[in-house]
N, C-alpha and C. Protein backbone atom coordinates (compact mmCIF):
# COMPACT_ATOMS: atom_id res chain seq x y z
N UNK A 1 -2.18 -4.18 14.44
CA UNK A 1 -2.69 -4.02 13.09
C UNK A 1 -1.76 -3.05 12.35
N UNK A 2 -1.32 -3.49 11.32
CA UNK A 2 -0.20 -2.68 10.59
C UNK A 2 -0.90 -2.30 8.90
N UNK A 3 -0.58 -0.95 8.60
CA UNK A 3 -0.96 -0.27 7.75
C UNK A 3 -0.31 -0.89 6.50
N UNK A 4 0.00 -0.96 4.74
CA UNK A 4 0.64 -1.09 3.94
C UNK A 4 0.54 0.63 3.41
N UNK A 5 1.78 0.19 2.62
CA UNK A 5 2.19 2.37 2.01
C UNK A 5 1.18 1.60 0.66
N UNK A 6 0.55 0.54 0.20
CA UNK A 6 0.30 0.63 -0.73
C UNK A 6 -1.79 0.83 -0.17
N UNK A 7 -2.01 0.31 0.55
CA UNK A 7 -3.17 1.01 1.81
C UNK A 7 -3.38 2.25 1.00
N UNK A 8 -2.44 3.22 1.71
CA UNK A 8 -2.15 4.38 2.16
C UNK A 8 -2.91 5.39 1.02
N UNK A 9 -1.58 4.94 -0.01
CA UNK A 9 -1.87 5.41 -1.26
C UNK A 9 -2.90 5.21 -1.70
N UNK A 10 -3.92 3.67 -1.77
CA UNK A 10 -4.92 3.53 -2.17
C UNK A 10 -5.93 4.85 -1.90
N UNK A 11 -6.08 4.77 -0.28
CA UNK A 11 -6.69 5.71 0.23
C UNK A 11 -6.30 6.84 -0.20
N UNK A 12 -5.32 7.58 -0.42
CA UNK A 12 -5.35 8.66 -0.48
C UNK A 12 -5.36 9.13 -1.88
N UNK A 13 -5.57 7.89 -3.08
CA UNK A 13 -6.02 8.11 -4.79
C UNK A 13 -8.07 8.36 -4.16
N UNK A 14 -8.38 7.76 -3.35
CA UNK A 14 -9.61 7.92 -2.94
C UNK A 14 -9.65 9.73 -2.79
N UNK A 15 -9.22 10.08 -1.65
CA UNK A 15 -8.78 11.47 -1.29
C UNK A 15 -9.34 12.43 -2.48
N UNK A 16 -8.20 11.98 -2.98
CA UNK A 16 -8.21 12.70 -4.32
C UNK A 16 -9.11 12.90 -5.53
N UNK A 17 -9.68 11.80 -5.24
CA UNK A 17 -11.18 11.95 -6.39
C UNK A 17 -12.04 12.02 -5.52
N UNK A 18 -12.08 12.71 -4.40
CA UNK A 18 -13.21 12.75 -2.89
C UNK A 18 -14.04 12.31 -2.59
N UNK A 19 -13.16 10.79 -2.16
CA UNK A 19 -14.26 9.36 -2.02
C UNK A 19 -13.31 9.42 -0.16
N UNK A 20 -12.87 10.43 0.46
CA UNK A 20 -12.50 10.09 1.01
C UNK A 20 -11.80 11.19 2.35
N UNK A 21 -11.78 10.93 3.19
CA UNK A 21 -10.98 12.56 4.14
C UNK A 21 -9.68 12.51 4.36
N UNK A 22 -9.47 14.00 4.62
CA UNK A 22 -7.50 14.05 4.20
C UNK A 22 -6.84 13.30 5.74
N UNK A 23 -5.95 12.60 5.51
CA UNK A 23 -5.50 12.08 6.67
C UNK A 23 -4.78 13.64 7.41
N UNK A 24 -5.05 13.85 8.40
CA UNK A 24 -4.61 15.31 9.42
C UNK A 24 -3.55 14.98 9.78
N UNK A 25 -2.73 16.15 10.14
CA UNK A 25 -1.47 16.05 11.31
C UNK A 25 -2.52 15.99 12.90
N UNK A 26 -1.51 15.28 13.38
CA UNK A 26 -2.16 15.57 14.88
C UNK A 26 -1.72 16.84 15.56
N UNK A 27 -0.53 17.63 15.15
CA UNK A 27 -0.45 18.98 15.60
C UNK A 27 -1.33 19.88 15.03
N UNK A 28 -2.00 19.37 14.23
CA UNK A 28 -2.80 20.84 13.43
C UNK A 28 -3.82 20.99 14.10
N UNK A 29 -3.82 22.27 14.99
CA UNK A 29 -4.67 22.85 15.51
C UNK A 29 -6.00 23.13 15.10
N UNK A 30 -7.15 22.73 15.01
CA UNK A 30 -8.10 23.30 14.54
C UNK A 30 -8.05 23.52 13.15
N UNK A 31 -7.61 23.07 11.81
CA UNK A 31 -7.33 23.45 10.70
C UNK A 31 -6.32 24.89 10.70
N UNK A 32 -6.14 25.17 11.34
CA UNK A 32 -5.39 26.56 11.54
C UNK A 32 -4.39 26.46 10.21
N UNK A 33 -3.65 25.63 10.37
CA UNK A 33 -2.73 25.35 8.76
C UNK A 33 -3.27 24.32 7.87
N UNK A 34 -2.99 24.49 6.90
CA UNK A 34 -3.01 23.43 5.53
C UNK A 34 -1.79 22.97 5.92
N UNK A 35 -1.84 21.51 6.66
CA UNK A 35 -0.77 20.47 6.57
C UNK A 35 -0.21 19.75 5.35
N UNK A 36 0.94 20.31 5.04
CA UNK A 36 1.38 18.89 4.26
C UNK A 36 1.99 17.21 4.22
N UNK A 37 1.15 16.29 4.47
CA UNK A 37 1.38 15.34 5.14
C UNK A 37 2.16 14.70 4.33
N UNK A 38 3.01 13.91 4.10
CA UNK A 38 3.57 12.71 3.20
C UNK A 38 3.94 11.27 4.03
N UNK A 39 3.60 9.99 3.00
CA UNK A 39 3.69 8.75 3.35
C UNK A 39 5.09 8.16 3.42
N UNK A 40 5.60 7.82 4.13
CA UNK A 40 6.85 7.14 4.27
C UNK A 40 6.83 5.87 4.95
N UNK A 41 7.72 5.12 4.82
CA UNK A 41 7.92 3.46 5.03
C UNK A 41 9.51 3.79 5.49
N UNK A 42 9.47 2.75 6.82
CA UNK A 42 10.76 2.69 7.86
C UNK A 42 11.18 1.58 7.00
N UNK A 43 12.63 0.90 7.77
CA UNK A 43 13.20 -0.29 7.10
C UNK A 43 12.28 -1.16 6.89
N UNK A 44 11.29 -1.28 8.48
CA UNK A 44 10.72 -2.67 8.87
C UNK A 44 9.09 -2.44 8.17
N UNK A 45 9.25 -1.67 7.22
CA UNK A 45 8.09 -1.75 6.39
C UNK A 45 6.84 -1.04 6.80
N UNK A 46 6.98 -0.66 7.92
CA UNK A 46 6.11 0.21 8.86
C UNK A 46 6.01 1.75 8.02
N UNK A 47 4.74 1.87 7.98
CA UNK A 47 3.97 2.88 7.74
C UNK A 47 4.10 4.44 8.65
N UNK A 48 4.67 5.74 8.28
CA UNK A 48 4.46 6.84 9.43
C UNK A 48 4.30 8.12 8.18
N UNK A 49 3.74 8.87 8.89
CA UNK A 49 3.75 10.37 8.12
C UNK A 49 4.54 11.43 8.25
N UNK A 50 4.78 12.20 7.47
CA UNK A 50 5.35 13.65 7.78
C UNK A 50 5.14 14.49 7.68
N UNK A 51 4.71 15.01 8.33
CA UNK A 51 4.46 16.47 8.20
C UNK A 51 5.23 17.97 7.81
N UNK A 52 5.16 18.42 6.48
CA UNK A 52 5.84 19.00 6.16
C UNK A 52 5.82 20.75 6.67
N UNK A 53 4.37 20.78 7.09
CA UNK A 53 4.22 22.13 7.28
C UNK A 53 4.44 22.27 8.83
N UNK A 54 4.61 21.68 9.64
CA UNK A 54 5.18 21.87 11.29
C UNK A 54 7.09 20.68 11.61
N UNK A 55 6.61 20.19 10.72
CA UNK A 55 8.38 19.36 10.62
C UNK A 55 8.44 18.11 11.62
N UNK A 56 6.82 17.48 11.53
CA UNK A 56 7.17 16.23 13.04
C UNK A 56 6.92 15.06 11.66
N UNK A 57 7.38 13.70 12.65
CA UNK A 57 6.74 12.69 11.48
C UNK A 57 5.92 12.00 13.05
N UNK A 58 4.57 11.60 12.21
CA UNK A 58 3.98 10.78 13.54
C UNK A 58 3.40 8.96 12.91
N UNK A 59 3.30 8.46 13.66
CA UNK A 59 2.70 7.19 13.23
C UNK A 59 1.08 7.02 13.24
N UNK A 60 0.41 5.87 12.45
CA UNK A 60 -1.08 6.49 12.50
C UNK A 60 -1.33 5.41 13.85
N UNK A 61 -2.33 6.08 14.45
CA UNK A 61 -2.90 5.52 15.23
C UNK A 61 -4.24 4.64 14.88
N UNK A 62 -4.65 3.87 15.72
CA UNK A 62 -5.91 2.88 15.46
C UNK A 62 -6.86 3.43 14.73
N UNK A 63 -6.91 4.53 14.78
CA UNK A 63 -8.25 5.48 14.48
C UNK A 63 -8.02 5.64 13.06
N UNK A 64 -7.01 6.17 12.96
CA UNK A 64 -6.73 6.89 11.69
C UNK A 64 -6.54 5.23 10.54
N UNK A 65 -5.96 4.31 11.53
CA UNK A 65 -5.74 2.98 10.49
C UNK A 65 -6.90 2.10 10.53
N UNK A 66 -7.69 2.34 11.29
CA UNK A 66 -9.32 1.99 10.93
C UNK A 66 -9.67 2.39 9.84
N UNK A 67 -10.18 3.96 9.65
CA UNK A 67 -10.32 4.88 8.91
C UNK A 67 -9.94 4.28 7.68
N UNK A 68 -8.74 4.36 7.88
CA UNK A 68 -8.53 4.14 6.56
C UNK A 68 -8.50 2.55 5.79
N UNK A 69 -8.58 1.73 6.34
CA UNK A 69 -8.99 0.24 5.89
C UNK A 69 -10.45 0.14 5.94
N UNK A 70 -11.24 0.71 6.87
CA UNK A 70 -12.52 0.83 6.54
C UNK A 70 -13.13 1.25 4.91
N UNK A 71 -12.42 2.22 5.34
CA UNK A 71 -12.72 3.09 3.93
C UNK A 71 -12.59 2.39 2.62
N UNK A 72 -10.94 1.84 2.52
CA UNK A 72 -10.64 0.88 1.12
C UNK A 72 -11.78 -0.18 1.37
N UNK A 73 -12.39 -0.84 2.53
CA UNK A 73 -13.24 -1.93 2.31
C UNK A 73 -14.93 -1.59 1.77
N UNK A 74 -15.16 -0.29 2.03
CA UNK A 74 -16.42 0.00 1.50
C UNK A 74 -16.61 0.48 0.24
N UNK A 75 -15.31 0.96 -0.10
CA UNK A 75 -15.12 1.36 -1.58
C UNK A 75 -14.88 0.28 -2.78
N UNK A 76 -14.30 -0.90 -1.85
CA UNK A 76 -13.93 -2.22 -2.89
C UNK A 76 -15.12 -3.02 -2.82
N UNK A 77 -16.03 -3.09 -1.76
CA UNK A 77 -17.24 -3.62 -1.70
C UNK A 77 -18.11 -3.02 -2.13
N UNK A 78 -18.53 -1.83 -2.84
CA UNK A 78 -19.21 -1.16 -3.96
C UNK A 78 -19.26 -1.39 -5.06
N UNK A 79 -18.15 -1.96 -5.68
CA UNK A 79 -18.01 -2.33 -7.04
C UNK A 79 -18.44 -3.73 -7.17
């Protein structure tokens, strides 16, 4: 199951008007830091994050790409 950066963004315009939870770094300990995450797209169109405040980039996992297609589907099925 593969994510779109346009997904992503959807979700995270959700985020932002707090219809929605911040996608986490997986290094962030316990909230210990305010991560700064950002969306990026490889050649092959593939979806990964970066983390600006520890310096890793990780890919989302099932959970997190559930999450977040869940989410756009209950929010588009509301209207």
């Amino acid at each position: 199951m593969m994510l779109s950066a346009k997904e992503v963004n959807f979700y995270n315009d959700l985020f932002d008007r707090g219809l929605a939870e911040k996608i986490n770094c997986p290094f962030d300990e316990i909230g210990v830091l305010d991560h700064i995450i950002l969306t990026k797209v490889r050649d092959d169109d593939k979806v990964y994050f970066k983390c600006l405040t520890c310096v890793t980039s990780f890919e989302p996992g099932i959970n997190t790409i559930n999450i977040i297609k869940n989410t756009i589907d209950k929010y588009i099925n509301q209207g």
